[in-house]
Protein backbone atom coordinates (compact mmCIF):
# COMPACT_ATOMS: atom_id res chain seq x y z
CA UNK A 1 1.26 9.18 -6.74
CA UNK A 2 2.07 7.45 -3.82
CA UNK A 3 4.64 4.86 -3.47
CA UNK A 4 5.28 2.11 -0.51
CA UNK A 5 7.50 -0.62 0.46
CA UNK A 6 6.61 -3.34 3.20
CA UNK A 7 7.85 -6.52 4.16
CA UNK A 8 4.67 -9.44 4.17
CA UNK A 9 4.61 -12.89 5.62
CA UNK A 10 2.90 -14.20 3.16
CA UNK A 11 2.12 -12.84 -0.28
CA UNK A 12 -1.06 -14.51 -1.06
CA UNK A 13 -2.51 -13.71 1.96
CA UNK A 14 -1.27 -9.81 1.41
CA UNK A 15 -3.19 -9.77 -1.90
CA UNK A 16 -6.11 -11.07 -1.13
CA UNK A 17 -6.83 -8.97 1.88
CA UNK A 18 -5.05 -6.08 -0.52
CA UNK A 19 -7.52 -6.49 -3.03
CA UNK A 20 -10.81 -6.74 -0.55
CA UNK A 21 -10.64 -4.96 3.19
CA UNK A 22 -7.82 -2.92 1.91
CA UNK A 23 -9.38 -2.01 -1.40
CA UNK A 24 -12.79 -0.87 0.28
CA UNK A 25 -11.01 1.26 2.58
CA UNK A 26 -8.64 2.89 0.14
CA UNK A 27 -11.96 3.85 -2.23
CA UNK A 28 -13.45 5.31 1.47
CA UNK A 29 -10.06 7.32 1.58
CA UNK A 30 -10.30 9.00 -2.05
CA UNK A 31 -7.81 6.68 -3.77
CA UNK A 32 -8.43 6.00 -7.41
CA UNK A 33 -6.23 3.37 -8.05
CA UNK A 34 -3.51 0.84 -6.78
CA UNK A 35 -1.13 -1.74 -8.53
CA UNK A 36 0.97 -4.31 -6.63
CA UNK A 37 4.56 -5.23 -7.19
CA UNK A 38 6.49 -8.37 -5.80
CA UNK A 39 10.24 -7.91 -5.63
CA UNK A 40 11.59 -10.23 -8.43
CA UNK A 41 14.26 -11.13 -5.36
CA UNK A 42 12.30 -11.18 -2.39
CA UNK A 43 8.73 -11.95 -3.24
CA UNK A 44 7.97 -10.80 0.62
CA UNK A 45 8.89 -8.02 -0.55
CA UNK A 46 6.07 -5.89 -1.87
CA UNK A 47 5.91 -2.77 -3.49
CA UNK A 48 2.81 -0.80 -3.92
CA UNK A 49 1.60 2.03 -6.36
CA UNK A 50 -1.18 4.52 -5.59
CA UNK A 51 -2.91 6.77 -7.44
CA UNK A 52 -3.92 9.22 -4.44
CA UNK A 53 -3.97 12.55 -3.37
CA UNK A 54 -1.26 13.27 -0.45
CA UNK A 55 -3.76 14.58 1.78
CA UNK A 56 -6.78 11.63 1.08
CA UNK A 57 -3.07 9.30 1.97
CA UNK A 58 -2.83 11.10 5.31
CA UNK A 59 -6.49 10.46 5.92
CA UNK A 60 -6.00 7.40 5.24
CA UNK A 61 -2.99 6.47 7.76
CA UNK A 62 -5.28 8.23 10.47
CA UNK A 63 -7.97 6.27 10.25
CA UNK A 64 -8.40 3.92 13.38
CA UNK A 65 -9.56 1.00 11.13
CA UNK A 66 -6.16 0.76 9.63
CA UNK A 67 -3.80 -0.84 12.14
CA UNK A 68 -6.34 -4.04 12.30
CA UNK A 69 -6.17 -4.40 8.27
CA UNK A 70 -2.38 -3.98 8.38
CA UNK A 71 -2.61 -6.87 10.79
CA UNK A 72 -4.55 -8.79 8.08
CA UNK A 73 -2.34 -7.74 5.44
CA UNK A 74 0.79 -9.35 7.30
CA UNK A 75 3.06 -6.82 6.99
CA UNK A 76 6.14 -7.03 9.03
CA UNK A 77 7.11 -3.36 9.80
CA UNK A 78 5.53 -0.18 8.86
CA UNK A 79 5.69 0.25 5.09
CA UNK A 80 8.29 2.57 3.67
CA UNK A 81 7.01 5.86 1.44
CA UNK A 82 9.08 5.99 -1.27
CA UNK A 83 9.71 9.71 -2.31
CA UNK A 84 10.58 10.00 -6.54
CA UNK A 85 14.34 10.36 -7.36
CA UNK A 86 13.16 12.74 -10.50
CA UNK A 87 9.69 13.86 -11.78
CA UNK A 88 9.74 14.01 -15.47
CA UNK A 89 7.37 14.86 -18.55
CA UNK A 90 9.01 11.66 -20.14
């Protein structure tokens, strides 16, 4: 699981290329599934949840394709990964 913070101008905009450009090239990149968050205090806030392998992740940052679709996505810094406090059976 991979887990990322980023500030967006504009969260409509953010989803929609999220759930298109961003969605294609995630699938190209091995990941099997992702689920959006909007800070309940900040919606440009956005937290996002990824079902991928670290190493299809790295790919994924590599890939030369990815700065333009960040672009699109209207994020306002790099996003932050998120590393888990705890991993626990339940």
């Amino acid at each position: 699981m991979i887990v990322t913070i980023a500030r967006v101008i504009d969260p409509a905009r953010f989803l929609e290329v999220f759930t298109t450009v961003g969605g294609e090239k995630r699938r190209e990149h091995g990941c099997r599934r992702a689920q959006v968050f909007f800070d309940p205090d900040d919606a440009h806030r956005a937290w996002c949840v990824f079902d991928w392998d670290a190493k299809d992740y790295e790919g994924f940052l590599a890939d030369p394709e990815i700065s333009a679709i960040a672009r699109q996505l209207g994020i306002q810094a790099p996003p932050v990964h998120i590393c888990a406090a705890a991993d626990l059976d339940a």
